[in-house]
Protein backbone atom coordinates (compact mmCIF):
# COMPACT_ATOMS: atom_id res chain seq x y z
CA UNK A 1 45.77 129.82 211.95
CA UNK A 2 43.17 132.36 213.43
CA UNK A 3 42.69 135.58 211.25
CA UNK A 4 44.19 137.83 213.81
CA UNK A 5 47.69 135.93 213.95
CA UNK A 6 50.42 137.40 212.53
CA UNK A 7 51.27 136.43 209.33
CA UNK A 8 54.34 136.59 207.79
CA UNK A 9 56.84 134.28 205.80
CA UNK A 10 60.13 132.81 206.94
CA UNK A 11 62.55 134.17 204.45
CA UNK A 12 61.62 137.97 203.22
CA UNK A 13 62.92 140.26 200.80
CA UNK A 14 64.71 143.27 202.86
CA UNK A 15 61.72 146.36 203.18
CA UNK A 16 58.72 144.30 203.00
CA UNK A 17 57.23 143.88 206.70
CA UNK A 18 53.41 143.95 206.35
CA UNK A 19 51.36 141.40 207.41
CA UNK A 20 50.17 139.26 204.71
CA UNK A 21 46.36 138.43 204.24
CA UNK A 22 44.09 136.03 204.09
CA UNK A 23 42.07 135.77 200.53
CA UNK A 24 40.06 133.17 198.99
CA UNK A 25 41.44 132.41 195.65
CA UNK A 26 37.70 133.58 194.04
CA UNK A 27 38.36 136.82 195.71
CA UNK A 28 41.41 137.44 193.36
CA UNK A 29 40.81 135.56 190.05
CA UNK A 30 38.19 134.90 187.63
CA UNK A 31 37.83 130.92 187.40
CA UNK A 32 36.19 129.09 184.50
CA UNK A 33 35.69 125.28 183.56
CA UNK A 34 36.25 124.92 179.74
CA UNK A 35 33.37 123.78 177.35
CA UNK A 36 31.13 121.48 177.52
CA UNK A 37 31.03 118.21 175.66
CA UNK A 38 27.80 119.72 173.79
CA UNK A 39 30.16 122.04 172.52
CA UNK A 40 33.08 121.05 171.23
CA UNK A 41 33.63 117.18 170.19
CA UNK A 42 36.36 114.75 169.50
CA UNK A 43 35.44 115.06 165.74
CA UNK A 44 35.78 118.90 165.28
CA UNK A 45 39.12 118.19 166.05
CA UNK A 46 41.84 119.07 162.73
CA UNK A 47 45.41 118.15 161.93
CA UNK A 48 46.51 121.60 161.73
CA UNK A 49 44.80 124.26 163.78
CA UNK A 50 44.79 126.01 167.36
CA UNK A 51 45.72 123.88 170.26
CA UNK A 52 43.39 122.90 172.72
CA UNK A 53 45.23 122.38 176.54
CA UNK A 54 43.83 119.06 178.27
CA UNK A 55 44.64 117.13 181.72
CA UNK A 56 46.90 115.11 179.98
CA UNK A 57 49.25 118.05 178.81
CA UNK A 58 50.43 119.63 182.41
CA UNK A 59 50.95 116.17 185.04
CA UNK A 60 54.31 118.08 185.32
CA UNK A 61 53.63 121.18 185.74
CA UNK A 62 54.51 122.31 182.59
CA UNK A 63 52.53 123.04 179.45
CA UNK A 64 53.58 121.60 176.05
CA UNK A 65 56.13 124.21 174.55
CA UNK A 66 54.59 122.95 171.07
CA UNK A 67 51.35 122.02 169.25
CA UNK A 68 52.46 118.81 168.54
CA UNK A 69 50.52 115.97 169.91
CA UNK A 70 48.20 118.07 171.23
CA UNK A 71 44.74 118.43 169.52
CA UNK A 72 43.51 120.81 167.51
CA UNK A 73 40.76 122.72 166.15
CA UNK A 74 39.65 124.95 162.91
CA UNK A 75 39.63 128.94 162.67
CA UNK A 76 35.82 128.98 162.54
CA UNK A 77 35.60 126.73 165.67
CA UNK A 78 38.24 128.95 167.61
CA UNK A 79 35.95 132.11 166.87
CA UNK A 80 32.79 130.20 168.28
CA UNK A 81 35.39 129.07 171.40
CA UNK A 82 36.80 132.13 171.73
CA UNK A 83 34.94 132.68 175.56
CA UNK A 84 37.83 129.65 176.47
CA UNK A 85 41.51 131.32 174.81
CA UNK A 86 43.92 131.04 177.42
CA UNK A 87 46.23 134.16 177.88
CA UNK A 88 49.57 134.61 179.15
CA UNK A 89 49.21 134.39 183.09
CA UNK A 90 46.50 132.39 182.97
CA UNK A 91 46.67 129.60 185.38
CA UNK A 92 45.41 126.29 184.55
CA UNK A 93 44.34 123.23 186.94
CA UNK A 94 42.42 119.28 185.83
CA UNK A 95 39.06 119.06 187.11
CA UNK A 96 40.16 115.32 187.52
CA UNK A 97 42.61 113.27 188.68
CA UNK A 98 45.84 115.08 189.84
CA UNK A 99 43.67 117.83 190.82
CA UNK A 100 46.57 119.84 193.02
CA UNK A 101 48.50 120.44 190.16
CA UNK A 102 48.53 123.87 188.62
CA UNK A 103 50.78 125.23 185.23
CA UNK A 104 51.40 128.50 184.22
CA UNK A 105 50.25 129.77 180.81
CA UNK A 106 53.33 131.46 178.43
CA UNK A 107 54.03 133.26 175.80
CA UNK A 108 53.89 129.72 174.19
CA UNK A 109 50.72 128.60 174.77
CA UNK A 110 49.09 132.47 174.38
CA UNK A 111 46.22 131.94 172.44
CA UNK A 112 45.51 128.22 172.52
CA UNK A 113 41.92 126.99 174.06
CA UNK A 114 41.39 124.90 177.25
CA UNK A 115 39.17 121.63 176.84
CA UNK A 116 36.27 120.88 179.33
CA UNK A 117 38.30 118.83 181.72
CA UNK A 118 40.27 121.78 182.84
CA UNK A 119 39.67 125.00 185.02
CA UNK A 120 41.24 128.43 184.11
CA UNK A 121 42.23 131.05 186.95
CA UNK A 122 42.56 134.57 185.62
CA UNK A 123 44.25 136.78 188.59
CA UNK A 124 43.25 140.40 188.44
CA UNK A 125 45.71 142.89 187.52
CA UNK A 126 46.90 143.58 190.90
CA UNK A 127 48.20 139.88 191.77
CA UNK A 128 51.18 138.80 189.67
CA UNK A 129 50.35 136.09 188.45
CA UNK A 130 53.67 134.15 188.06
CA UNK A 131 53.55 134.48 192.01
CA UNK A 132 49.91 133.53 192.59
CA UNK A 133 51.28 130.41 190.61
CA UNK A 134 53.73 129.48 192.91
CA UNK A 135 51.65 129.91 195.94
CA UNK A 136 49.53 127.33 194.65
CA UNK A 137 52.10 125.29 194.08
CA UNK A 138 52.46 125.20 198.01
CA UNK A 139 52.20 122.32 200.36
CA UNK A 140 49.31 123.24 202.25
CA UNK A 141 47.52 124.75 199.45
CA UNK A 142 47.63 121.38 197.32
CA UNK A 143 46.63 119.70 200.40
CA UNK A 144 43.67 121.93 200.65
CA UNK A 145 42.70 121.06 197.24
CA UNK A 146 43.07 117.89 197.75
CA UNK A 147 41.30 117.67 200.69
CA UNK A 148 38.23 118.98 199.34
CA UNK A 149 38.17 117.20 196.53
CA UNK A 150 34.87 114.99 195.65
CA UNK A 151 34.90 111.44 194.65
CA UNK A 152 36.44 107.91 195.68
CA UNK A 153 38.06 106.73 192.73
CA UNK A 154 38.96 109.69 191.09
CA UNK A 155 39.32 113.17 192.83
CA UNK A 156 37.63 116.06 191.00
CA UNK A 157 36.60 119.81 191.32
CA UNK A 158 34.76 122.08 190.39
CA UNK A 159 34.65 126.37 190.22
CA UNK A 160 33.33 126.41 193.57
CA UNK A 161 35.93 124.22 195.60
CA UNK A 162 38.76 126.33 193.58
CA UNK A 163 37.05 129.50 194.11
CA UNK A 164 37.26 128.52 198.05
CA UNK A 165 40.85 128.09 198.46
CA UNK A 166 41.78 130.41 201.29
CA UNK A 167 45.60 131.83 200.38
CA UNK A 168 47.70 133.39 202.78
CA UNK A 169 49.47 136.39 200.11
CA UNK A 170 51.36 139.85 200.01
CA UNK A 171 48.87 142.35 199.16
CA UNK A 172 52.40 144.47 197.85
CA UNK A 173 53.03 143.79 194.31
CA UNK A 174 56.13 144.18 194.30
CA UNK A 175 57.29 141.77 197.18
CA UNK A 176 55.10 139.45 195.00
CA UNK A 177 57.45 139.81 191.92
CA UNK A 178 59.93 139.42 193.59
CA UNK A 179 59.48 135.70 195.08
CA UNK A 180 57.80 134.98 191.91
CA UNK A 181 61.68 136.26 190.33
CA UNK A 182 63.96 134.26 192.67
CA UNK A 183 61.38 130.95 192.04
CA UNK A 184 61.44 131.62 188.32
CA UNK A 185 65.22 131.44 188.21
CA UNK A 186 65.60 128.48 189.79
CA UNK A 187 62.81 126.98 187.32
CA UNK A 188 64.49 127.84 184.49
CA UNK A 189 67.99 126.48 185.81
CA UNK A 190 66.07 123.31 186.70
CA UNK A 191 64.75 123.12 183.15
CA UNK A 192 67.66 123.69 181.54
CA UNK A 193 69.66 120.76 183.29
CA UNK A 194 66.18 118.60 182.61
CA UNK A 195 66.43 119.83 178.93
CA UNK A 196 70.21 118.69 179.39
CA UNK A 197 69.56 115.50 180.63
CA UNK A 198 66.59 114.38 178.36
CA UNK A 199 69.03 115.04 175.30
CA UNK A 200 71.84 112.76 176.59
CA UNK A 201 69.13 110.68 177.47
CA UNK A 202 67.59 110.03 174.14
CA UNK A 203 71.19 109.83 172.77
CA UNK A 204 71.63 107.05 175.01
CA UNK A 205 68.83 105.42 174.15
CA UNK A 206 69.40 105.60 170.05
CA UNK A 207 72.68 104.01 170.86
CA UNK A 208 71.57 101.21 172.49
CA UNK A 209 69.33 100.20 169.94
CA UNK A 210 71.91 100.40 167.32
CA UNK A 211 75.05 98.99 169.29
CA UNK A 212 73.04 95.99 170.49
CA UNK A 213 71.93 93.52 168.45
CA UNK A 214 67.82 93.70 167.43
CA UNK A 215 65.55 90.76 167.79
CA UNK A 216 67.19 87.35 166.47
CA UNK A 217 70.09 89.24 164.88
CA UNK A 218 73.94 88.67 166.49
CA UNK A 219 75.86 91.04 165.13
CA UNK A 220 74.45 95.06 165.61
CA UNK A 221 73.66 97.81 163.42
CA UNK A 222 76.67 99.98 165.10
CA UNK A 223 79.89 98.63 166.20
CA UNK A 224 83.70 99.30 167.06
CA UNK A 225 86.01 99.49 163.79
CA UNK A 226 87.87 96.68 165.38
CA UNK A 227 85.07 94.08 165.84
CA UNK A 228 83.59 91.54 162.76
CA UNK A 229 82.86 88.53 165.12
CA UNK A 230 79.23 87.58 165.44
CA UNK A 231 77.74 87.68 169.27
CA UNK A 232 76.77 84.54 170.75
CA UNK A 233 73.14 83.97 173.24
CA UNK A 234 74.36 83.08 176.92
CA UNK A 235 72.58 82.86 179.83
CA UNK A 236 72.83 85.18 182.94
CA UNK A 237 73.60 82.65 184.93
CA UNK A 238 77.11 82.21 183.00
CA UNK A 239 78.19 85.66 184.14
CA UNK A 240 77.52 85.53 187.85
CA UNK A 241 79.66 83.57 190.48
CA UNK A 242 76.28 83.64 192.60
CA UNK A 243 73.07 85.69 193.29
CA UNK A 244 72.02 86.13 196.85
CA UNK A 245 69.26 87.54 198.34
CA UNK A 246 69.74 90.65 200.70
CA UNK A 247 69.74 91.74 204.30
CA UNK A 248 67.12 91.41 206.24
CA UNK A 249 67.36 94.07 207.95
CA UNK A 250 65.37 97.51 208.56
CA UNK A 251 66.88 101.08 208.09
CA UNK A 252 68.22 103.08 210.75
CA UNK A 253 69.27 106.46 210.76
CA UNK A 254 72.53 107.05 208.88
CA UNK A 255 75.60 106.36 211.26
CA UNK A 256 78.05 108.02 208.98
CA UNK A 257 79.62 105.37 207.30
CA UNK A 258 77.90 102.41 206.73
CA UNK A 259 75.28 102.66 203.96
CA UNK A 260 72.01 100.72 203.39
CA UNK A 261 70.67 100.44 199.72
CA UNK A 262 66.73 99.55 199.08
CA UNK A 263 64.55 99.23 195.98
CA UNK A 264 63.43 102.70 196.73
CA UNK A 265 66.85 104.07 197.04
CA UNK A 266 67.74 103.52 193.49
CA UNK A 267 66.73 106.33 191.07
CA UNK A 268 64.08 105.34 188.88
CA UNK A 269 65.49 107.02 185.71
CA UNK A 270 69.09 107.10 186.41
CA UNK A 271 69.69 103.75 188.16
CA UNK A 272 71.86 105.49 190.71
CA UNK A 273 72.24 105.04 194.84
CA UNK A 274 70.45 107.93 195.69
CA UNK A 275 72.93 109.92 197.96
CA UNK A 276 70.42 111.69 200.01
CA UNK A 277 67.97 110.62 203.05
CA UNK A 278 70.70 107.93 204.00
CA UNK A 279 70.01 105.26 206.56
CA UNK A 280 72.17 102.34 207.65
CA UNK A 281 70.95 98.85 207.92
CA UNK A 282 69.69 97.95 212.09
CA UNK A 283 71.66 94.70 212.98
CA UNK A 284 75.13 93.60 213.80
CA UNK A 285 77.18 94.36 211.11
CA UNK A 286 80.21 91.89 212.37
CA UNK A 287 78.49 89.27 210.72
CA UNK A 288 77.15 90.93 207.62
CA UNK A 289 80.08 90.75 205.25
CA UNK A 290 78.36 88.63 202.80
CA UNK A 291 75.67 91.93 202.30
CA UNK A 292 78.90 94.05 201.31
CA UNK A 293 79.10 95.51 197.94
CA UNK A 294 81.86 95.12 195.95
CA UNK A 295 82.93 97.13 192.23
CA UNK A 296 80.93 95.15 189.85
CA UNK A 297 78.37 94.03 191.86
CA UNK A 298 74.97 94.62 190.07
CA UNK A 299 71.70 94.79 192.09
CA UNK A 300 68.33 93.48 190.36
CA UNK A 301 65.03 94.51 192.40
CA UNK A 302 62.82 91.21 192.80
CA UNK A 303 59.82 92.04 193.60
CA UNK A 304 56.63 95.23 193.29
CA UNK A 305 56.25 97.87 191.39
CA UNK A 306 59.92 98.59 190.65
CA UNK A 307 60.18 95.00 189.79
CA UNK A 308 63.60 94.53 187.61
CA UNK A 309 65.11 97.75 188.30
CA UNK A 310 69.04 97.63 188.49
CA UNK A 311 72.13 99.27 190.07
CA UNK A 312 75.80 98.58 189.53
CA UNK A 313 78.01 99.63 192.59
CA UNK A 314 80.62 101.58 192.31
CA UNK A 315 83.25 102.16 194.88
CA UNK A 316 82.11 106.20 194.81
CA UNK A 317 79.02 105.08 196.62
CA UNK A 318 80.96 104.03 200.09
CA UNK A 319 80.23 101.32 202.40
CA UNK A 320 77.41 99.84 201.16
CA UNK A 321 75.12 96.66 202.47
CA UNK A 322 72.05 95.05 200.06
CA UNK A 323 68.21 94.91 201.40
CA UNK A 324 66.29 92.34 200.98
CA UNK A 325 64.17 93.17 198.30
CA UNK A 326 67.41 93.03 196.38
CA UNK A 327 69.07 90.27 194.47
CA UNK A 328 72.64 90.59 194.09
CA UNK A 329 74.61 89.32 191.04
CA UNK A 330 78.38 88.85 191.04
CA UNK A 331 80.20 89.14 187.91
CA UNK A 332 82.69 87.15 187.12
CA UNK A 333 85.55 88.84 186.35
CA UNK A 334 85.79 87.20 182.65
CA UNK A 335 83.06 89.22 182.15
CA UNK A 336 82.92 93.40 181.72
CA UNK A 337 80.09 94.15 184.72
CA UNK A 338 79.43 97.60 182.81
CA UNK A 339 78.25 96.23 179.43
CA UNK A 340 76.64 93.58 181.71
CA UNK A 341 74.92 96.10 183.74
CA UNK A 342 73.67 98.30 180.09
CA UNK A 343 71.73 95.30 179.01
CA UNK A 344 69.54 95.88 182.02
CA UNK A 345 68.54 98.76 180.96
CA UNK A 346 67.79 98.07 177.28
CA UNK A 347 64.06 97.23 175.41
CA UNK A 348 64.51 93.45 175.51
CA UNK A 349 65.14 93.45 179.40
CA UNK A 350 62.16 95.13 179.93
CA UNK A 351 59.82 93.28 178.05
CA UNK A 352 61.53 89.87 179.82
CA UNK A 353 60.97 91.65 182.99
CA UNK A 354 57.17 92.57 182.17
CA UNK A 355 56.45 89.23 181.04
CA UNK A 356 58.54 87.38 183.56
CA UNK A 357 57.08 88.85 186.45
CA UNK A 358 53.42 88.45 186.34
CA UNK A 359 52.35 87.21 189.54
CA UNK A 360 48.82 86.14 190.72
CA UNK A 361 49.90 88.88 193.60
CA UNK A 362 52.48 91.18 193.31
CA UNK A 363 55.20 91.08 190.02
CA UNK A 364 58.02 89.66 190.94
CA UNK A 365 61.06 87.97 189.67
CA UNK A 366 63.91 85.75 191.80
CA UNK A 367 67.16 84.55 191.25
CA UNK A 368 66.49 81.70 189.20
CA UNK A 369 64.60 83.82 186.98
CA UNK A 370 67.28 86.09 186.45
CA UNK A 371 69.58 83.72 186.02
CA UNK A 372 67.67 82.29 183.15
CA UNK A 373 67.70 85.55 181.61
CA UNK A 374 69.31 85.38 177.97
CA UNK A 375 71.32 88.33 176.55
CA UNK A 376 73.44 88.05 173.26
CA UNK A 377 77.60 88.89 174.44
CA UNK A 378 80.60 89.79 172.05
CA UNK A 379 84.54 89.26 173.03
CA UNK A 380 85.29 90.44 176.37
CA UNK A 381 87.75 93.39 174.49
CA UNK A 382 84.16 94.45 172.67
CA UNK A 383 82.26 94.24 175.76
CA UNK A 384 84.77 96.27 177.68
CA UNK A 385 84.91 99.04 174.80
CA UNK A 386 81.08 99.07 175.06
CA UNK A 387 80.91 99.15 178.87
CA UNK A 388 83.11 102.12 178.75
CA UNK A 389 81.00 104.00 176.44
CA UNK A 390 78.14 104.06 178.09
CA UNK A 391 79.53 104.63 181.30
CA UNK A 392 81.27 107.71 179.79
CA UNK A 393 77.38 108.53 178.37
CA UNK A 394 76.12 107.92 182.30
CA UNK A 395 79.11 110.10 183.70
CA UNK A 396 77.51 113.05 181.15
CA UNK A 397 74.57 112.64 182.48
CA UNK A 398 74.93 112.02 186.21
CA UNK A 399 76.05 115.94 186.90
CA UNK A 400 73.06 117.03 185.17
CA UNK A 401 70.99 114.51 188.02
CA UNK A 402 72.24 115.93 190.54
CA UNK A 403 71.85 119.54 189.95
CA UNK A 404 68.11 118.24 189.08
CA UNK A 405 67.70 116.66 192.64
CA UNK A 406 69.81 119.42 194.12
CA UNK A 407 67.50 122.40 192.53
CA UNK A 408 64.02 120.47 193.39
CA UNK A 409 64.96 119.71 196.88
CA UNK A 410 65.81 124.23 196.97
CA UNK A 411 62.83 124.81 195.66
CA UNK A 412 60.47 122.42 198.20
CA UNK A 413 62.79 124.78 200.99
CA UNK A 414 62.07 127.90 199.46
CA UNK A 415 57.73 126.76 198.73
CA UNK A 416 57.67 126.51 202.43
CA UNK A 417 60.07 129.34 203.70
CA UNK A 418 58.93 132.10 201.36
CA UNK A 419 55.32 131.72 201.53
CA UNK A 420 53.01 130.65 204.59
């Protein structure tokens, strides 16, 4: 973009029509690396003292909303580190590693220090600095960053690469508050269905680990009133009529009805199809029956970094055909598929799954594998009562998912429409 094109964003607020400028980002804000290792050390750290901010606390974004975990440091070594207190608006980026990420100091973290490993930016008074946030959190700025970034292995900066960010900005403050408004709602929405989520999430989690047996024990800590029989150890392999590899076919853009499901279009954390960016598989589907999901069915990734992940279909989820990647179990219907499908997703699968699929190449694990996969099962009645609980747990959860991907996928729009 030359300097004498007109610059302006997509989406305005109504009254703002000035031309936004061009600034480097040293031109605005005061930027400062945090102190050296000469001086402050590992050992004048304390158990109880001020906070000290670090790469390690912000990967999201975010800042810790508390102390703990974080390390710490005495009165007397605050006063002597006082050139490095972080105030509220300060902006905060790693010197290392995920470089492009910036977070936004609050009335949380007002006060704590900032360790060597991490750059401040102070915005003068007349850039807000919630905004000045945001614009950094921008596509092309990140890419910038990135871009200029020195080193092979790991990406770093320094004052000087930060300092010569060029930003495209609203000199008025005003129209600067209020983008930095509508983008701060729609954070705090998002974090409140996160908070949401992580809460049913951990509940989830306790209540696996008490309503499935531990270690070599058959019978668990929690159960259903009407259950005293111990569990017996069975073999995968005794729940599934078959497992078949998938298609092998590649994606094509979505034709409206007939879905395609791939290791990456399972969510990571919720094991759900991921409903959006759908593509259909690219062969003749006349003779592709046998790649048809049906209720029940539970997919098992087989091979790379996902290695083990699972997904139980559900007729919700439409038409939908199997990759290749994929290994299908069918349940037999003797069997509940839900409390099969929650013992894919508990401690012991994953450390079967880590230790199973060590490769000399890429982790992987195939059918026989999985069919050799042991899991202790009560009475079908139990299994169904316990299949239905979760799922109830997953249903609580799943609204809270969406919103998520719904409110992240608004605010990538409104980065790139409300800012150029």
């Amino acid at each position: 973009m030359s300097e004498d094109t007109k610059k302006a964003p997509a989406i305005r607020f109504q009254g703002f029509t000035d031309d936004w400028e061009q600034r480097k980002l040293g031109d605005i804000a005061e930027i400062k690396t945090g102190p050296f290792g000469s001086t402050l050390h590992a050992e004048d750290y304390v158990q109880s003292g001020i906070p000290i901010i670090t790469t390690e606390h912000f990967k999201s974004g975010h800042l810790p909303e508390s102390k703990d975990g974080t390390p710490q440091v005495s009165d007397e070594d605050y006063s002597r580190l006082k050139s490095y207190i972080l105030k509220k608006g300060d902006i905060v980026f790693s010197r290392v590693g995920s470089v492009d990420i910036n977070a936004l100091v609050t009335t949380l973290q007002d006060g704590w220090l900032f360790s060597g490993r991490v750059l401040r930016v102070r915005s003068q008074k007349q850039f807000d600095s919630d905004y000045l946030h945001y614009l950094l959190d921008t596509l092309p700025v990140k890419n910038d960053i990135i871009s200029r970034a020195v080193g092979q292995t790991m990406p770093s900066i320094n004052t000087e690469i930060l300092k010569s960010t060029k930003l495209v900005l609203s000199k008025n403050i005003e129209e600067q508050k209020l983008i930095a408004g509508t983008l701060r709602k729609l954070d705090d929405t998002l974090a409140l269905h996160q908070r949401n989520a992580a809460l049913l999430k951990r509940l989830k989690e306790a209540y696996l680990k008490r309503m499935f047996p531990q270690n070599s024990e058959n019978i668990p800590l929690l159960r259903f009133s009407d259950f005293s029989d111990p569990w017996e150890q069975r073999k995968f392999e005794d729940f599934a009529e078959n497992f078949n590899y998938g298609l092998n076919a590649s994606a094509m853009e979505f034709d409206g009805e007939n879905k395609y499901i791939r290791i990456t279009d399972i969510d990571e954390d919720s094991h759900r199809f991921i409903q959006s960016g759908l593509t259909s598989p690219n062969t003749d589907l006349l003779n592709a029956d046998d790649y048809l999901l049906k209720e029940g069915d539970i997919l098992f990734a087989r091979t790379g970094a996902s290695v083990g992940k699972s997904y139980q279909y559900e007729p919700q989820d439409g038409k939908v055909y199997y990759a290749g990647f994929l290994i299908r179990a069918r349940i037999k219907p003797e069997f509940d598929s839900s409390f099969i499908f929650q013992n894919t997703l508990t401690e012991k699968y994953n450390n079967f799954i880590k230790i199973t699929s060590q490769r000399s190449g890429q982790p992987g694990v195939n059918a026989q594998e999985y069919a050799n996969l042991t899991i202790m099962v009560p009475s079908r009645g139990e299994q169904v009562k316990l299949g239905n609980f979760f799922k109830q747990l997953d249903y609580a959860i799943a609204p809270h998912q969406r919103k998520i991907e719904k409110l992240t996928e608004a605010k990538k729009v409104l980065l790139a429409k409300m800012f150029v």
